[in-house]
Protein backbone atom coordinates (compact mmCIF):
# COMPACT_ATOMS: atom_id res chain seq x y z
CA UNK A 1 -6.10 -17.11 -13.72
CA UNK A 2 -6.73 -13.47 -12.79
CA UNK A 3 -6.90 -10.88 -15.18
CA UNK A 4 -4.08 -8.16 -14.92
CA UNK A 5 -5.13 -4.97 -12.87
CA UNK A 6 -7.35 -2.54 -14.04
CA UNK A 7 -5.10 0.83 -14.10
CA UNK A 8 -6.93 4.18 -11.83
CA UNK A 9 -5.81 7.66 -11.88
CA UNK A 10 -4.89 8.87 -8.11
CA UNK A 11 -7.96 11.69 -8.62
CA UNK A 12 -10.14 9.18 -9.66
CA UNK A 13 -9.84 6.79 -7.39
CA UNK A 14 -10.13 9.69 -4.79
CA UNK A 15 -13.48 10.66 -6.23
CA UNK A 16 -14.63 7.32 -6.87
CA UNK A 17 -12.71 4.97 -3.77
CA UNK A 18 -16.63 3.24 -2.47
CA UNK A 19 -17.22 2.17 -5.30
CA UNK A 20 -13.37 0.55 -5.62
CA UNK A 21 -13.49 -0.86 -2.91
CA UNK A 22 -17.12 -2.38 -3.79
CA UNK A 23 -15.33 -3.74 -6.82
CA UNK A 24 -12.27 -5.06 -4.68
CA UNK A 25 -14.76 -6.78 -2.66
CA UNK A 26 -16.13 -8.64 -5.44
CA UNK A 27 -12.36 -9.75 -6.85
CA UNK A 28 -11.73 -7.23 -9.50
CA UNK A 29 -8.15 -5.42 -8.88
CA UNK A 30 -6.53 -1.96 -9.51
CA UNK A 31 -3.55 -0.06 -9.80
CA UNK A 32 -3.45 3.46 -9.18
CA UNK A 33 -1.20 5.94 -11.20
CA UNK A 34 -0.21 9.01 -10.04
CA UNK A 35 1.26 11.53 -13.25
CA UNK A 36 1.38 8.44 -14.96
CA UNK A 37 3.13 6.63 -12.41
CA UNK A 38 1.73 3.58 -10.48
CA UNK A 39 1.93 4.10 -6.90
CA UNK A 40 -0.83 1.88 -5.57
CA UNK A 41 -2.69 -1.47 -5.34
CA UNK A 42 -5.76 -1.96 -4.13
CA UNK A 43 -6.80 -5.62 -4.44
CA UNK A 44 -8.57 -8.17 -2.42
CA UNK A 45 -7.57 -9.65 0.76
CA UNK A 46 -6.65 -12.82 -0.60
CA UNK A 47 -5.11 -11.69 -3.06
CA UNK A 48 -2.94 -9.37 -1.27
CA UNK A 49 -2.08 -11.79 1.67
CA UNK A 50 -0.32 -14.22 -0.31
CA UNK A 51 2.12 -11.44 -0.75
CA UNK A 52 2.53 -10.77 2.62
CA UNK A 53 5.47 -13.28 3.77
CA UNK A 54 7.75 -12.32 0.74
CA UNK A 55 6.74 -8.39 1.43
CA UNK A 56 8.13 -8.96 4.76
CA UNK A 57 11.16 -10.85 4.22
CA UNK A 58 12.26 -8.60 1.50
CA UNK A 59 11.30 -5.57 3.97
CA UNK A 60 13.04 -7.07 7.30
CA UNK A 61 16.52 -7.81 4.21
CA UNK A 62 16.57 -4.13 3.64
CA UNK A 63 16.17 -3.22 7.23
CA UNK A 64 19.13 -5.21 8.53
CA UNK A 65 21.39 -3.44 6.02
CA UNK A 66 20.22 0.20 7.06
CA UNK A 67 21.82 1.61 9.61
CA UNK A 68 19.70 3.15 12.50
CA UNK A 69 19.74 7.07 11.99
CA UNK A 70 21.16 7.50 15.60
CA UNK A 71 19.32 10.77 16.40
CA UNK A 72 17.95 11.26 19.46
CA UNK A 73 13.76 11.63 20.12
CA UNK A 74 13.17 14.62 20.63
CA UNK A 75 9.46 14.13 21.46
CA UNK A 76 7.51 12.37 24.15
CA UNK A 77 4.63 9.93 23.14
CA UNK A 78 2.29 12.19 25.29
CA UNK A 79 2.75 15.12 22.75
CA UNK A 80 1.39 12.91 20.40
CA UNK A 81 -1.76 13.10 21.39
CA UNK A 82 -2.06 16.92 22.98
């Protein structure tokens, strides 16, 4: 059973993110807070993947019940990249 996240400030993990990730690699898990918030996960592929088909349903629920915002573009996909 995996232990429960190891909790990161947002400035730390900004200072200290190789080294995170080196940890991620090996397994270990953390969630970042932000003013004592958590607004993050970073954890290991495997981990996060079997997460992935309920992430999705729940996200592609929500989007069927928001309505589209109906504005018009008012950009071209070329001005993207000028």
């Amino acid at each position: 059973m995996a232990s429960d996240p190891a909790v990161v400030t947002a400035s730390e993990a900004n200072r200290t993110f190789s080294s995170l990730l080196r940890q991620v690699a090996k397994g270990q898990s953390f969630t970042v807070h932000s003013h004592g918030r958590p607004v993050a996960q970073l954890t290991p592929v495997d981990q996060g993947s079997r997460t992935s088909p309920a992430a999705r349903q729940a996200l592609l629920a929500r989007l069927a019940t928001q309505p589209a915002s109906g504005e018009a573009r008012a950009w071209q996909r070329d001005d993207l990249y000028d």
